[in-house]
C-alpha atoms as a PDB file:
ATOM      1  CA  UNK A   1      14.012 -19.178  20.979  1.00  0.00           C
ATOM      2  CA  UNK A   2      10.295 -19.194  20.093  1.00  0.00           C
ATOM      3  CA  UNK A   3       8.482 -22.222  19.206  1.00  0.00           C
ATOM      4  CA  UNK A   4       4.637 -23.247  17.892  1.00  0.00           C
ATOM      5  CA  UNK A   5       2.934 -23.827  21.289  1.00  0.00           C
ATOM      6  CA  UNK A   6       2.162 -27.595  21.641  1.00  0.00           C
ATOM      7  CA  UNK A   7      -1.453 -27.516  21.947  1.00  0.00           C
ATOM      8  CA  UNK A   8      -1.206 -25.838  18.151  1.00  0.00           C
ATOM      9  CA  UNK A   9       1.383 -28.545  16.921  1.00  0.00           C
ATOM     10  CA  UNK A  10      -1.162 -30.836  15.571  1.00  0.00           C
ATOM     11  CA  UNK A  11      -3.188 -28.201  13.996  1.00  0.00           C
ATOM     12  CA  UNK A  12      -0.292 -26.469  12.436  1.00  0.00           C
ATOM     13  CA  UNK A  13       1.246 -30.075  10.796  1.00  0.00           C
ATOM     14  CA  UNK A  14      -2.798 -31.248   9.578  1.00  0.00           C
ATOM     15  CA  UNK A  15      -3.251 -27.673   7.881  1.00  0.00           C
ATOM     16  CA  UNK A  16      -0.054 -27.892   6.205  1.00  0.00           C
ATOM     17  CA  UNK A  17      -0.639 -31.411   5.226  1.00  0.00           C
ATOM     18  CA  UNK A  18      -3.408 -30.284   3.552  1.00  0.00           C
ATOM     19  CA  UNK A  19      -2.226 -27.276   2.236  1.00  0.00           C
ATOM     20  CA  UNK A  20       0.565 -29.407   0.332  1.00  0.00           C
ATOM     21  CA  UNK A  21       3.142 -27.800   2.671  1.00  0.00           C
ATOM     22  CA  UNK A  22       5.902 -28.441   4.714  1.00  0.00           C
ATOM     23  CA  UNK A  23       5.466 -27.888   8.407  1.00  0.00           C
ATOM     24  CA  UNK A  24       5.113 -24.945   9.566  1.00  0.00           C
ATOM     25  CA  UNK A  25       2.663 -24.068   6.312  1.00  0.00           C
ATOM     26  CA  UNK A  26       4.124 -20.265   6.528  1.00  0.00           C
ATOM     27  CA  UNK A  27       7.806 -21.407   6.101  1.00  0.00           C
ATOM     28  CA  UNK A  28       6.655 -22.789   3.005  1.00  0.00           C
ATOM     29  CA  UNK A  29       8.331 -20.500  -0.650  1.00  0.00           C
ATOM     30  CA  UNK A  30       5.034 -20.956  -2.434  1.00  0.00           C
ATOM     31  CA  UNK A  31       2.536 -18.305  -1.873  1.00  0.00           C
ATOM     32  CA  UNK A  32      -0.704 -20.232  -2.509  1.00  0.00           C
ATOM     33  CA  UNK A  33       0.502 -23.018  -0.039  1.00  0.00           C
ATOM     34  CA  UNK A  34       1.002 -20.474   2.904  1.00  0.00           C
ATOM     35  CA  UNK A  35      -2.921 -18.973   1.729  1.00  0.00           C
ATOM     36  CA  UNK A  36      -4.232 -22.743   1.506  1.00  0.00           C
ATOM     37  CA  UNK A  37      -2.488 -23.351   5.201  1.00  0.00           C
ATOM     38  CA  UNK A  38      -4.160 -20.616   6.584  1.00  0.00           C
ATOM     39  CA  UNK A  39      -7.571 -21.175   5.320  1.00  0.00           C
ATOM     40  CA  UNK A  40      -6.815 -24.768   6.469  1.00  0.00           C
ATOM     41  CA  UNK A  41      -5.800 -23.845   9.658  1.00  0.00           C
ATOM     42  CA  UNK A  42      -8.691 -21.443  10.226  1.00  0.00           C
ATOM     43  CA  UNK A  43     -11.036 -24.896   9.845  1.00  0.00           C
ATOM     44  CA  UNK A  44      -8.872 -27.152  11.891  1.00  0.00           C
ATOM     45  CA  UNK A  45      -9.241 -24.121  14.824  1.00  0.00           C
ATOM     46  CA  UNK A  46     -13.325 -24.662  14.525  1.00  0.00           C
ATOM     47  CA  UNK A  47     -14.275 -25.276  18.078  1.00  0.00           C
ATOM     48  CA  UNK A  48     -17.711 -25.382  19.827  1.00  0.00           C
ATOM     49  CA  UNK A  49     -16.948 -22.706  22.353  1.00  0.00           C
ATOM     50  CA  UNK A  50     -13.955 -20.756  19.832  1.00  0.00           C
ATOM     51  CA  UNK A  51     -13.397 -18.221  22.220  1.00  0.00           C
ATOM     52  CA  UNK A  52     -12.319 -19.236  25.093  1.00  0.00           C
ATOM     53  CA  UNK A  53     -10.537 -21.808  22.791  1.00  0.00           C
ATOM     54  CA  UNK A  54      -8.605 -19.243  20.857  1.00  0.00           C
ATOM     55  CA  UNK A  55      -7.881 -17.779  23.984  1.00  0.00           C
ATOM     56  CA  UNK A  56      -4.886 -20.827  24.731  1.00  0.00           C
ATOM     57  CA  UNK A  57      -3.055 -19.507  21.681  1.00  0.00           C
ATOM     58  CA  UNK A  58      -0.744 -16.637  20.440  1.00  0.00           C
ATOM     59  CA  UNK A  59      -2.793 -13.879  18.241  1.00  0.00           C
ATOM     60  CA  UNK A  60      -1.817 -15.418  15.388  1.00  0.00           C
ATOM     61  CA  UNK A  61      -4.281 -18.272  15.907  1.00  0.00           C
ATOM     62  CA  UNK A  62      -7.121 -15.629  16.670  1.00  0.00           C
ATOM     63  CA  UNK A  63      -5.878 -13.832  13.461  1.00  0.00           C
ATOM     64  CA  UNK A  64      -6.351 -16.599  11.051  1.00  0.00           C
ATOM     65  CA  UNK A  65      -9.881 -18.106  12.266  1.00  0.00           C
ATOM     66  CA  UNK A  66     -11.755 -15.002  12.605  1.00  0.00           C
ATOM     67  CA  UNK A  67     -10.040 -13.072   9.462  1.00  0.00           C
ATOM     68  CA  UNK A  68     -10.180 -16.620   7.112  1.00  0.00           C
ATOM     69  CA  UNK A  69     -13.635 -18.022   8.691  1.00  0.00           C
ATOM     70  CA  UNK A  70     -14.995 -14.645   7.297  1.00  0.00           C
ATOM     71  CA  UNK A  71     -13.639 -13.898   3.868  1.00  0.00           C
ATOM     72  CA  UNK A  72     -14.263 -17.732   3.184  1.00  0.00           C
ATOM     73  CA  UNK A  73     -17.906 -16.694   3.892  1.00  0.00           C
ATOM     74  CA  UNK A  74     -18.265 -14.002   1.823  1.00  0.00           C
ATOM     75  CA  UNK A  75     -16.195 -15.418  -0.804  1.00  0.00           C
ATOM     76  CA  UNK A  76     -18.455 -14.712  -4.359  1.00  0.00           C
ATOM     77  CA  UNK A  77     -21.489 -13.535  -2.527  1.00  0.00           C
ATOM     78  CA  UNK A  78     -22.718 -10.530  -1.185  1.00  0.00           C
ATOM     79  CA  UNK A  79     -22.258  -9.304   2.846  1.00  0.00           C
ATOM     80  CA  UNK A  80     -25.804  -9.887   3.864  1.00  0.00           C
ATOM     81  CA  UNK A  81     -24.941 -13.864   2.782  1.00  0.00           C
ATOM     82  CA  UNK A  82     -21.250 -13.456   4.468  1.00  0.00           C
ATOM     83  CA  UNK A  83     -22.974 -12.300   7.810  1.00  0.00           C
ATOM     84  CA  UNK A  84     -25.924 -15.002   6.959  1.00  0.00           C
ATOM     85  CA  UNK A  85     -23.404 -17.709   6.492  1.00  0.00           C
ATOM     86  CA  UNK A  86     -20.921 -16.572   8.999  1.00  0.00           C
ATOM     87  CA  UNK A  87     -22.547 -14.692  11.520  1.00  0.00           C
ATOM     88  CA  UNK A  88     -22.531 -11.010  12.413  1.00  0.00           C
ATOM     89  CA  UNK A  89     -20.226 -11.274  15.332  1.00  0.00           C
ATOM     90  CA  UNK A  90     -17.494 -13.011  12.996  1.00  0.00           C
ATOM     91  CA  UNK A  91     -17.483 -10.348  10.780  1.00  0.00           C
ATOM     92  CA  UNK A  92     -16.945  -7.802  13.867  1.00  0.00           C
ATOM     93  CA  UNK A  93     -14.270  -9.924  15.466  1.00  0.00           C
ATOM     94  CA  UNK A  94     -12.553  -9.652  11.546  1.00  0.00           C
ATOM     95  CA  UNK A  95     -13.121  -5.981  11.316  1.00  0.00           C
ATOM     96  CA  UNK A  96     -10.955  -5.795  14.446  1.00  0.00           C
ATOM     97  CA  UNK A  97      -8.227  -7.855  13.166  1.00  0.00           C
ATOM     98  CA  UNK A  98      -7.971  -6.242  10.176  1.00  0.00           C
ATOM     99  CA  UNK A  99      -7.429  -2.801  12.157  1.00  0.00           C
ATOM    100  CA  UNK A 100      -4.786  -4.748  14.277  1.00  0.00           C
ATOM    101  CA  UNK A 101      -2.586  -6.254  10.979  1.00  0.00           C
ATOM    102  CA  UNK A 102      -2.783  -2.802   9.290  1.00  0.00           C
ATOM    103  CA  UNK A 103      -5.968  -2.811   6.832  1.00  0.00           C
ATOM    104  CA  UNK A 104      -7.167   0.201   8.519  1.00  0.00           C
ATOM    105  CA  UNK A 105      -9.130   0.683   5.471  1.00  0.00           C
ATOM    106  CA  UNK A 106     -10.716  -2.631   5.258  1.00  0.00           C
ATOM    107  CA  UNK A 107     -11.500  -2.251   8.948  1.00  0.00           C
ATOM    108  CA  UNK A 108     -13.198   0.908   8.244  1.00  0.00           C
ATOM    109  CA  UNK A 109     -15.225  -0.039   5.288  1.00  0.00           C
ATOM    110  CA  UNK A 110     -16.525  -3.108   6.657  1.00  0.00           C
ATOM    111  CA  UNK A 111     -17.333  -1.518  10.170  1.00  0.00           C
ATOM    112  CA  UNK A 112     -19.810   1.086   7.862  1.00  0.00           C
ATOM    113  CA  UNK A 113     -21.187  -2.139   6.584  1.00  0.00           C
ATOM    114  CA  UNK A 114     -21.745  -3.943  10.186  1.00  0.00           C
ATOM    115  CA  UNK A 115     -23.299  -0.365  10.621  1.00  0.00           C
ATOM    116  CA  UNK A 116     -25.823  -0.432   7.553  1.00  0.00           C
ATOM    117  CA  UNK A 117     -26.647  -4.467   8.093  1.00  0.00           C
ATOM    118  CA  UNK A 118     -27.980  -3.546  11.558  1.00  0.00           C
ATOM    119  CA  UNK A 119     -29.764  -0.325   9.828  1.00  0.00           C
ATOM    120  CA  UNK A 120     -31.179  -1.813   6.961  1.00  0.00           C
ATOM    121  CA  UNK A 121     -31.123  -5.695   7.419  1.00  0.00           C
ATOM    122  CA  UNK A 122     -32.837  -6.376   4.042  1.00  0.00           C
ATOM    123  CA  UNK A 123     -31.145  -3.639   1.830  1.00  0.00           C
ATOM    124  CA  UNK A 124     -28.770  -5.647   0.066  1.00  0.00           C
ATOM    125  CA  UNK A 125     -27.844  -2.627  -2.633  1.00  0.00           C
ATOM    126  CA  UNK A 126     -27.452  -0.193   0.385  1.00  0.00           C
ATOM    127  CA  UNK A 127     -24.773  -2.857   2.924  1.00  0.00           C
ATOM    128  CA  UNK A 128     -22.648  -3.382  -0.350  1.00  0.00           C
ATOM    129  CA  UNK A 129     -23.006   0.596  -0.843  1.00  0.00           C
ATOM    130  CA  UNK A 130     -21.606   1.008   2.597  1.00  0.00           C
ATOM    131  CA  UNK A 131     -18.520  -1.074   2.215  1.00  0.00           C
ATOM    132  CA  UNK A 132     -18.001   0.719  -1.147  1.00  0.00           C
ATOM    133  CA  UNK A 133     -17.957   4.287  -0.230  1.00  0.00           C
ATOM    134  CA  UNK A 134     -14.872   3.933   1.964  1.00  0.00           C
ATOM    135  CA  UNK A 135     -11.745   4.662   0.460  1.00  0.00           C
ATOM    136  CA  UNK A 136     -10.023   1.284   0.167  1.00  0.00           C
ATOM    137  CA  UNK A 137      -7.225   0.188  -1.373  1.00  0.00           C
ATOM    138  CA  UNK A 138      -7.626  -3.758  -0.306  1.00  0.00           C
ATOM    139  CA  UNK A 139     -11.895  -4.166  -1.406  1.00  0.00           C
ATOM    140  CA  UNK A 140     -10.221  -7.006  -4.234  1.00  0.00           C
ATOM    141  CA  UNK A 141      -9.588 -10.351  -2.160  1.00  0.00           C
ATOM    142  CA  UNK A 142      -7.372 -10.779  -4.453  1.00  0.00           C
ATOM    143  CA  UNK A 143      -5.120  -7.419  -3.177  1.00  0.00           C
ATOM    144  CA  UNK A 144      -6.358  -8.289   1.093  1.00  0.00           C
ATOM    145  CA  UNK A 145      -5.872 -11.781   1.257  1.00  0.00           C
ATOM    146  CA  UNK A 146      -2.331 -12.008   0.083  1.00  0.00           C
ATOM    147  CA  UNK A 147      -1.790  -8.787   2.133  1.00  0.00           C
ATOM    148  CA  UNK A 148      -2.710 -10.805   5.103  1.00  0.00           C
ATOM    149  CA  UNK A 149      -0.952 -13.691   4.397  1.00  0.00           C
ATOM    150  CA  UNK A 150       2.155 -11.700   3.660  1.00  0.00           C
ATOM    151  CA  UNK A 151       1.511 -10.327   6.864  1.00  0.00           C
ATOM    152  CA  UNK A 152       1.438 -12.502   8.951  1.00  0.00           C
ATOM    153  CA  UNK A 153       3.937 -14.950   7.529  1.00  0.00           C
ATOM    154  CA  UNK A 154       6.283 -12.265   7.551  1.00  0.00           C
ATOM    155  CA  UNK A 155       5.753 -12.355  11.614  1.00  0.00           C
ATOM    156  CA  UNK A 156       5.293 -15.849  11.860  1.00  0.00           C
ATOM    157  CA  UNK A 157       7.386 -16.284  14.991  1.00  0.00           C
ATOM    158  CA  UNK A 158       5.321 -13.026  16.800  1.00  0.00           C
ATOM    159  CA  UNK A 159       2.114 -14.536  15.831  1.00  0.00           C
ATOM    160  CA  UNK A 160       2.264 -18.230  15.684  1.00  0.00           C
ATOM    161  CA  UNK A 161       5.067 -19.068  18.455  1.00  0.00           C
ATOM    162  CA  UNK A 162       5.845 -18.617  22.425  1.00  0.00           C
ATOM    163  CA  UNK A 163       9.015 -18.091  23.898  1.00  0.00           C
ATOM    164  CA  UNK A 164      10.776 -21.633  24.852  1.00  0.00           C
END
């Protein structure tokens, strides 16, 4: 039997609160409650030293904060804001969990550019160029982020729970 790890109990019941959801937000039959939870539970994750913090939880946890902390900073603006906002290392640590969930593609294109940022810092046209030459089928948030949340609600108990 797997259940949510206690030290994520709390977090899990505020961000579904919030999202309008039942508890566990990812049970929930309504598609824009499971997004809300996880952008909800990506804040209520926000910890001084997030690391090591993440570290106490299954990868779901790790998942959701790095993946949801970054497309919530480059929601409408460009990457060079969404690295600005967000940090560079968040959108690295993303990058890497988009590889893991499947979004090879979205992995690759924002990887070439992390690359172009640290090559041309102040070229805006030439870091959104970067992302754009990669062949990717997810580029619209509005085709990656309900991939993700798909994704991982559809593993829910691999990502979210322990063994009991």
């Amino acid at each position: 039997m797997r259940l949510i790890p206690e030290i994520a109990r709390p977090l899990v019941k505020r961000a579904s609160k919030d999202a309008g959801a039942e508890y566990p937000f990812w049970s929930s039959e309504d598609e824009i409650k499971q997004e809300e939870g996880m952008y909800q539970l990506a804040f209520e994750l926000e910890h001084e030293n997030v690391e090591e913090y993440l570290s106490m939880f299954p990868l779901g946890y790790s998942i959701v904060y790095w993946i949801f902390t970054w497309e919530q900073s480059r929601a409408g603006e460009r990457f060079c804001t969404g690295t600005d906002n967000a940090g560079l290392s968040v959108a690295f640590k993303a990058a890497e969990l988009y590889e893991k969930i499947g979004l090879h593609e979205e992995a690759s294109a924002l990887n070439a550019m992390i690359t172009q940022l640290s090559a041309t810092p102040e070229d805006d046209d030439q870091i959104e160029c970067a992302y754009n030459l990669i062949d990717n089928p997810y580029k619209e948030d509005w085709i990656r982020i309900p991939y993700v949340v798909d994704h991982l609600c559809l593993k829910a108990e691999e990502y979210f729970c322990v063994l009991a």
